[in-house]
N, C-alpha and C. Protein backbone atom coordinates (compact mmCIF):
# COMPACT_ATOMS: atom_id res chain seq x y z
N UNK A 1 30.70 -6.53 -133.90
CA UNK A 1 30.70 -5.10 -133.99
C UNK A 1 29.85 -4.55 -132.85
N UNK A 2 30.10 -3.08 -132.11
CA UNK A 2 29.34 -2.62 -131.22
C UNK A 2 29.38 -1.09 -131.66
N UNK A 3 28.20 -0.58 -130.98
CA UNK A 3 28.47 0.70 -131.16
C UNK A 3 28.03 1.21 -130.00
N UNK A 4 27.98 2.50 -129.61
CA UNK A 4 27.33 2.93 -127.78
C UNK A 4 27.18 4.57 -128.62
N UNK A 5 25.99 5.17 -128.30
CA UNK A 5 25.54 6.20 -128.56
C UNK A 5 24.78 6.93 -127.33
N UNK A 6 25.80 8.19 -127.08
CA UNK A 6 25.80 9.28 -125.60
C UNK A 6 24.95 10.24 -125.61
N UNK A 7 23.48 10.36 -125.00
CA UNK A 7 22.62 11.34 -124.52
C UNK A 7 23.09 12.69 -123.67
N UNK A 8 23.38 14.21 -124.21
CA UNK A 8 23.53 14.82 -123.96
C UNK A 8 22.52 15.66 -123.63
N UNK A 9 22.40 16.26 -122.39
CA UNK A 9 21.39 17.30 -122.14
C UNK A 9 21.91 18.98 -122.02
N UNK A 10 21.23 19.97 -122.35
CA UNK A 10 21.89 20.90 -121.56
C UNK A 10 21.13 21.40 -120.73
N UNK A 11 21.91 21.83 -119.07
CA UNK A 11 20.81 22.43 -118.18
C UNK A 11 20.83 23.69 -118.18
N UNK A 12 20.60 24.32 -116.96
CA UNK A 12 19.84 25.25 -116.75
C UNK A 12 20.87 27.03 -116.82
N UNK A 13 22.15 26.40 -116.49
CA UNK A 13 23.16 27.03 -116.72
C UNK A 13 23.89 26.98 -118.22
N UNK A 14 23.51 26.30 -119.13
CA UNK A 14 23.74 26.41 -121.09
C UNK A 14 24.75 25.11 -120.82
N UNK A 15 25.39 24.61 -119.75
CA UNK A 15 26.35 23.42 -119.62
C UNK A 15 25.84 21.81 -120.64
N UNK A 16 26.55 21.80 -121.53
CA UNK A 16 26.10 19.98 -121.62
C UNK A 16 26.24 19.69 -120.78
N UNK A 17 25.65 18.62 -120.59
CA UNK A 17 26.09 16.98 -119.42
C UNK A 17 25.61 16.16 -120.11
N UNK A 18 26.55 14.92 -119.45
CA UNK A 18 26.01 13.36 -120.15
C UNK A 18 24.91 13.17 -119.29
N UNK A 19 23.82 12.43 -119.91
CA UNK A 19 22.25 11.60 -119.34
C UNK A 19 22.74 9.80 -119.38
N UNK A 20 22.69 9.66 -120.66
CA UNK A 20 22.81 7.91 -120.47
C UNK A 20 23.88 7.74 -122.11
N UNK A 21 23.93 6.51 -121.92
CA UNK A 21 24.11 6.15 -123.37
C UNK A 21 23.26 4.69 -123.53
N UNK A 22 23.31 4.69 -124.75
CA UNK A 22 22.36 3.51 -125.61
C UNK A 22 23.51 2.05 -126.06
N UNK A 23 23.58 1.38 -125.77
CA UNK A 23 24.46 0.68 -126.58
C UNK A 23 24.25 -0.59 -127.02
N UNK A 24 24.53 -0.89 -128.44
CA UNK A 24 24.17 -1.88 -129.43
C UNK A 24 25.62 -3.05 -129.66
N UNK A 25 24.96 -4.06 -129.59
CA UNK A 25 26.42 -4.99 -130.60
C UNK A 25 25.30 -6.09 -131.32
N UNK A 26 26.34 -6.43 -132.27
CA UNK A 26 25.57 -7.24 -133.23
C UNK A 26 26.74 -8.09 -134.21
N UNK A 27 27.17 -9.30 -133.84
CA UNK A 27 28.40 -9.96 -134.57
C UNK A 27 28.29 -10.11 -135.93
N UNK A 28 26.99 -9.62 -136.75
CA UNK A 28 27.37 -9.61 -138.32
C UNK A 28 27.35 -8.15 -138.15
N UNK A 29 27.74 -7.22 -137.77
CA UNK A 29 28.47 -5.85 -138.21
C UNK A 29 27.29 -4.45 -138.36
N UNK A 30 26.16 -5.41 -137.93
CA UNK A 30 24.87 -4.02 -137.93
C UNK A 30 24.59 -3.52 -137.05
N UNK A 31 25.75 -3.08 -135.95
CA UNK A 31 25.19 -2.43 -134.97
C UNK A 31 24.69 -1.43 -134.70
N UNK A 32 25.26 -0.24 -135.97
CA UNK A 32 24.80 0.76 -136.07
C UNK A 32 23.25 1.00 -136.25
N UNK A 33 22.85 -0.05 -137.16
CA UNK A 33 21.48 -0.18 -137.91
C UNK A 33 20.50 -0.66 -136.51
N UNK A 34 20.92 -1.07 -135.16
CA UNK A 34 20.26 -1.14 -134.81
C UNK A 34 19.51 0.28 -134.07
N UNK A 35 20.36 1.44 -134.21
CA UNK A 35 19.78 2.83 -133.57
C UNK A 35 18.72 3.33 -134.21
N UNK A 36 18.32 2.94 -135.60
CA UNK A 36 16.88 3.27 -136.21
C UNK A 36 16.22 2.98 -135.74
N UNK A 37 16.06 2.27 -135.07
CA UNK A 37 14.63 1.18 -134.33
C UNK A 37 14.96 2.02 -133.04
N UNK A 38 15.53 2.64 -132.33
CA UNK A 38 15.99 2.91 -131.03
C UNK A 38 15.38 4.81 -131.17
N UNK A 39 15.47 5.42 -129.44
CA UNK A 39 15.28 6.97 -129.92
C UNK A 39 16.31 6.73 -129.80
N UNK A 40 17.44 6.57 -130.33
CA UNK A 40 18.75 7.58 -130.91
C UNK A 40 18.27 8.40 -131.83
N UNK A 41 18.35 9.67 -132.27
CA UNK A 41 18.37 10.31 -133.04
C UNK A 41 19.74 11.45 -132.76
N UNK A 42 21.03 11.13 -133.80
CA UNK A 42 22.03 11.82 -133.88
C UNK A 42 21.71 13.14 -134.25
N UNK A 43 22.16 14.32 -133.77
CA UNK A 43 21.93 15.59 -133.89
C UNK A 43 21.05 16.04 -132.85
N UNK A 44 20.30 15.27 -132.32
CA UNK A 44 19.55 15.88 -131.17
C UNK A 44 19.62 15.49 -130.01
N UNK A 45 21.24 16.06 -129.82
CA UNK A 45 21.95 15.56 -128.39
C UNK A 45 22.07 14.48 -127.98
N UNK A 46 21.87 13.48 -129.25
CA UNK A 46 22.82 12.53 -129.15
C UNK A 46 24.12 12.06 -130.09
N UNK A 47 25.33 11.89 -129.67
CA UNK A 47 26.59 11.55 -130.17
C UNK A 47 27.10 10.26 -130.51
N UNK A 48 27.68 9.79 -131.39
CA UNK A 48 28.11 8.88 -131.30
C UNK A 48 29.44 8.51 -130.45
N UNK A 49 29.69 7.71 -129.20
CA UNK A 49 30.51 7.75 -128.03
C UNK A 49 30.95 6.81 -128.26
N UNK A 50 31.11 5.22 -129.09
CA UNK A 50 31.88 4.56 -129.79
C UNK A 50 31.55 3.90 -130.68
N UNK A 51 32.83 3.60 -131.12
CA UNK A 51 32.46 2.09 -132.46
C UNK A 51 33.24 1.35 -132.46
N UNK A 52 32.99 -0.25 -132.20
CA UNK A 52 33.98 -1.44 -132.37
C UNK A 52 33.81 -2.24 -133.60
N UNK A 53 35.03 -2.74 -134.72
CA UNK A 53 34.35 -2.98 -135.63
C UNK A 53 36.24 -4.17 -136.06
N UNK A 54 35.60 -5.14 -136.96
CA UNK A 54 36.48 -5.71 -137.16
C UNK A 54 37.05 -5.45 -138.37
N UNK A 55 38.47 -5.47 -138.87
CA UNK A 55 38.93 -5.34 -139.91
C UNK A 55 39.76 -7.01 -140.54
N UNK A 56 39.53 -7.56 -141.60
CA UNK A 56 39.76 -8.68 -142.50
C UNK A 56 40.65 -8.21 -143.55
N UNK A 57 41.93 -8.71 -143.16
CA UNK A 57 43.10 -8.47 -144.69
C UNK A 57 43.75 -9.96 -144.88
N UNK A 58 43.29 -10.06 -146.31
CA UNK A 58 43.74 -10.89 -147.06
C UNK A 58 45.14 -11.54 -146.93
N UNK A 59 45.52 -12.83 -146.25
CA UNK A 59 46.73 -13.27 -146.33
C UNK A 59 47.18 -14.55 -146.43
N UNK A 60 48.55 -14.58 -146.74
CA UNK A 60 48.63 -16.19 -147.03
C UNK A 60 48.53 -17.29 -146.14
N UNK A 61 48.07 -16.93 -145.45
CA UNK A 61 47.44 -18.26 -144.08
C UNK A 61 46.14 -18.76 -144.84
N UNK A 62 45.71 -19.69 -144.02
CA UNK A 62 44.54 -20.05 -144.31
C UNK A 62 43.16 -19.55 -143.78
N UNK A 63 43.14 -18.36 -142.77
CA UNK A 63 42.70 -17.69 -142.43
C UNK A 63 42.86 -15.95 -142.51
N UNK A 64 41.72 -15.28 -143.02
CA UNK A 64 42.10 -13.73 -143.30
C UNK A 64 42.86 -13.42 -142.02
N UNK A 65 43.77 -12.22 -142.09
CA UNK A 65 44.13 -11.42 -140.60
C UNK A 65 43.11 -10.84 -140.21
N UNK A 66 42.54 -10.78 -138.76
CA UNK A 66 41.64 -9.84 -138.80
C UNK A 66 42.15 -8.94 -137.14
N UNK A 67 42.08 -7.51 -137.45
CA UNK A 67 42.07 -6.43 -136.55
C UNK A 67 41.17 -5.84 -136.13
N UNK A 68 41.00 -5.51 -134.64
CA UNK A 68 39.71 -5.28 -134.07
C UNK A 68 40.37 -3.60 -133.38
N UNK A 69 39.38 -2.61 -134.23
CA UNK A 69 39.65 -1.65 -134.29
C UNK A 69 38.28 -0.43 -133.45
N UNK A 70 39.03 0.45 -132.24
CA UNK A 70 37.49 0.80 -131.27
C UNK A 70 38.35 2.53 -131.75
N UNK A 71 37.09 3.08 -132.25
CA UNK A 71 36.90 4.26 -132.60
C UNK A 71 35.95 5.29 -131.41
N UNK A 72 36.34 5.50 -130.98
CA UNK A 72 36.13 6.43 -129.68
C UNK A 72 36.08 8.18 -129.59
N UNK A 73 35.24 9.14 -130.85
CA UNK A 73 35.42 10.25 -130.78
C UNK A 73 35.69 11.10 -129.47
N UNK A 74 36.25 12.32 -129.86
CA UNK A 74 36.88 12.78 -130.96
C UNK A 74 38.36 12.54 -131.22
N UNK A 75 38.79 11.27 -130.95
CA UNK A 75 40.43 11.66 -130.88
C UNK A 75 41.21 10.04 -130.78
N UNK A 76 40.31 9.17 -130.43
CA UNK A 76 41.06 7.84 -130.06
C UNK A 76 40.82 6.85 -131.16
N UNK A 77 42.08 6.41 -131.71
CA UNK A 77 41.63 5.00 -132.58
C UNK A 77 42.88 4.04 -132.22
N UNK A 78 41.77 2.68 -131.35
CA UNK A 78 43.04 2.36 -131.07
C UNK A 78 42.59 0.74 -131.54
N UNK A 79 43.72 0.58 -131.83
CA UNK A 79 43.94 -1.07 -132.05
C UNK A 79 45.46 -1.67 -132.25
N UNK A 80 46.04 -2.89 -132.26
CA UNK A 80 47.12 -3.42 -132.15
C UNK A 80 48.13 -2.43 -133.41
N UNK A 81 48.87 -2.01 -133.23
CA UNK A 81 49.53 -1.46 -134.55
C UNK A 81 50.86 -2.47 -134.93
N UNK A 82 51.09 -3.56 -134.50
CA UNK A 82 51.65 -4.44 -134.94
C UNK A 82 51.57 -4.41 -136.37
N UNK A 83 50.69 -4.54 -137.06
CA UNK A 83 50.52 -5.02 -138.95
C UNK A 83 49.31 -4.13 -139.12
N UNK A 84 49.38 -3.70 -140.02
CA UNK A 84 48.35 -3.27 -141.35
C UNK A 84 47.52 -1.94 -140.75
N UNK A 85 48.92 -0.84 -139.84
CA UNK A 85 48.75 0.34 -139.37
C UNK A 85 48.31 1.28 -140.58
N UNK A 86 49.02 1.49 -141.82
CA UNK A 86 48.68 2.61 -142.97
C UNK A 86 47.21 2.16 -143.03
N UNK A 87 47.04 0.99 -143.68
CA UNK A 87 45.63 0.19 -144.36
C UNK A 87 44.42 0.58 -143.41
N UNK A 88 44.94 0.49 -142.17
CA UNK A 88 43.81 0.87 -141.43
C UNK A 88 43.40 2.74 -141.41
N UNK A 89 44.70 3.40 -141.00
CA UNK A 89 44.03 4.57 -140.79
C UNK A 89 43.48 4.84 -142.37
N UNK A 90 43.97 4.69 -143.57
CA UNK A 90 43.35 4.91 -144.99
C UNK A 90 41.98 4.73 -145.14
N UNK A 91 41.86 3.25 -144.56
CA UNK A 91 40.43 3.01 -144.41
C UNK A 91 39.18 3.69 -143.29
N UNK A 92 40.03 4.22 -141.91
CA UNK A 92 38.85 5.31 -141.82
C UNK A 92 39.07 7.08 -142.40
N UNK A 93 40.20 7.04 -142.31
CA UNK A 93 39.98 8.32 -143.54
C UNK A 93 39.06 8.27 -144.17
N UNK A 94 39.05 7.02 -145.46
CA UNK A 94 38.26 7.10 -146.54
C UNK A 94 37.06 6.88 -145.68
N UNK A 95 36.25 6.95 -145.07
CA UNK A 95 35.00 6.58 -144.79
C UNK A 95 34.63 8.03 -143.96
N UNK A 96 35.80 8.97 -144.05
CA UNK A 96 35.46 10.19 -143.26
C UNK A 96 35.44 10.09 -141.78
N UNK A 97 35.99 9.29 -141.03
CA UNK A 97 36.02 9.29 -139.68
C UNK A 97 37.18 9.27 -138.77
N UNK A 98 38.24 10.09 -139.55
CA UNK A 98 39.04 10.22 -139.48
C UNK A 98 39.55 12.33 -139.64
N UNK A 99 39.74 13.41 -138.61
CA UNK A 99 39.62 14.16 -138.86
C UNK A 99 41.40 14.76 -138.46
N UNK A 100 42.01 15.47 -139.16
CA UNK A 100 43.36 15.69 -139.16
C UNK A 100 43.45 17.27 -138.13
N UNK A 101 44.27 16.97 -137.23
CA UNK A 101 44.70 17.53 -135.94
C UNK A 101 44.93 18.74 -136.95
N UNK A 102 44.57 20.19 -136.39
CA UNK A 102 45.62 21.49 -136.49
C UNK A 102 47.29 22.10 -135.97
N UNK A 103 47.79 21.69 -136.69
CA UNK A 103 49.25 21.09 -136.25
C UNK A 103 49.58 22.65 -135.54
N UNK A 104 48.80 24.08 -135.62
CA UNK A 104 48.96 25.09 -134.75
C UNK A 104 48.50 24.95 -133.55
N UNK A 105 47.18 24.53 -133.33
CA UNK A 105 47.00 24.77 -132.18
C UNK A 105 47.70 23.65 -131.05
N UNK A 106 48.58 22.53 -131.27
CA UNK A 106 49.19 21.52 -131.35
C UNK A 106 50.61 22.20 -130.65
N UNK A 107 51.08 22.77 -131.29
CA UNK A 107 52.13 23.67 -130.93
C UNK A 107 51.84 24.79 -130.40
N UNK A 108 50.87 25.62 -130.29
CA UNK A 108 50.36 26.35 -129.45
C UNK A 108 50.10 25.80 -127.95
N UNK A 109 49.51 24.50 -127.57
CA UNK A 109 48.85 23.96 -126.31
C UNK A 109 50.41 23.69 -125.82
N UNK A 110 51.40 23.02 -126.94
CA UNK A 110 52.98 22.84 -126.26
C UNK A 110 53.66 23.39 -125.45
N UNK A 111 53.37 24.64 -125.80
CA UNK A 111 54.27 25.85 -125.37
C UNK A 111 53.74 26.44 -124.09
């Protein structure tokens, strides 16, 4: 698992800009946990700028399937969509990291 967390400043003109980012991996899945120990502090111009994380579904092999899934706000989730496309987006839905497009302004930018 990895995660990378983006230092935003604003200058002198009210503009964000990016400063740095921080970035963590950790192969038992705590990468996030490592930004407590870190100044990350989310909300104070800093963002979360990705997350790599593995997904394990149960199958009749002798090994789980596993999908390696990079969450990239605000808009990118990408991983193989070969197998276990619903299961996955359900599963970041349910965890809330998953936010549903305004199908107006969608058709508004079209036109």
């Amino acid at each position: 698992m990895a995660a990378a967390a983006d230092f935003f400043a604003e200058d002198e003109d009210g503009e964000w800009r990016y400063v740095r980012s921080w970035e963590s991996k950790d192969a038992s899945g705590a990468a996030l946990r490592h930004f407590k120990a870190s100044e990350v502090r989310f909300g104070r111009g800093w963002r979360l700028g990705e997350i790599t994380f593995r997904v394990f579904f149960k199958s009749d092999a002798k090994q789980p399937a596993k999908v390696t899934v990079r969450l990239k706000p605000p808009g990118t989730l990408a991983f193989r969509r070969t197998r276990f496309e619903k299961a996955i987006h359900a599963l970041v839905a349910r965890n809330g990291l998953e936010k549903d497009r305004d199908a107006d302004l969608v058709v508004e930018a079209a036109e």
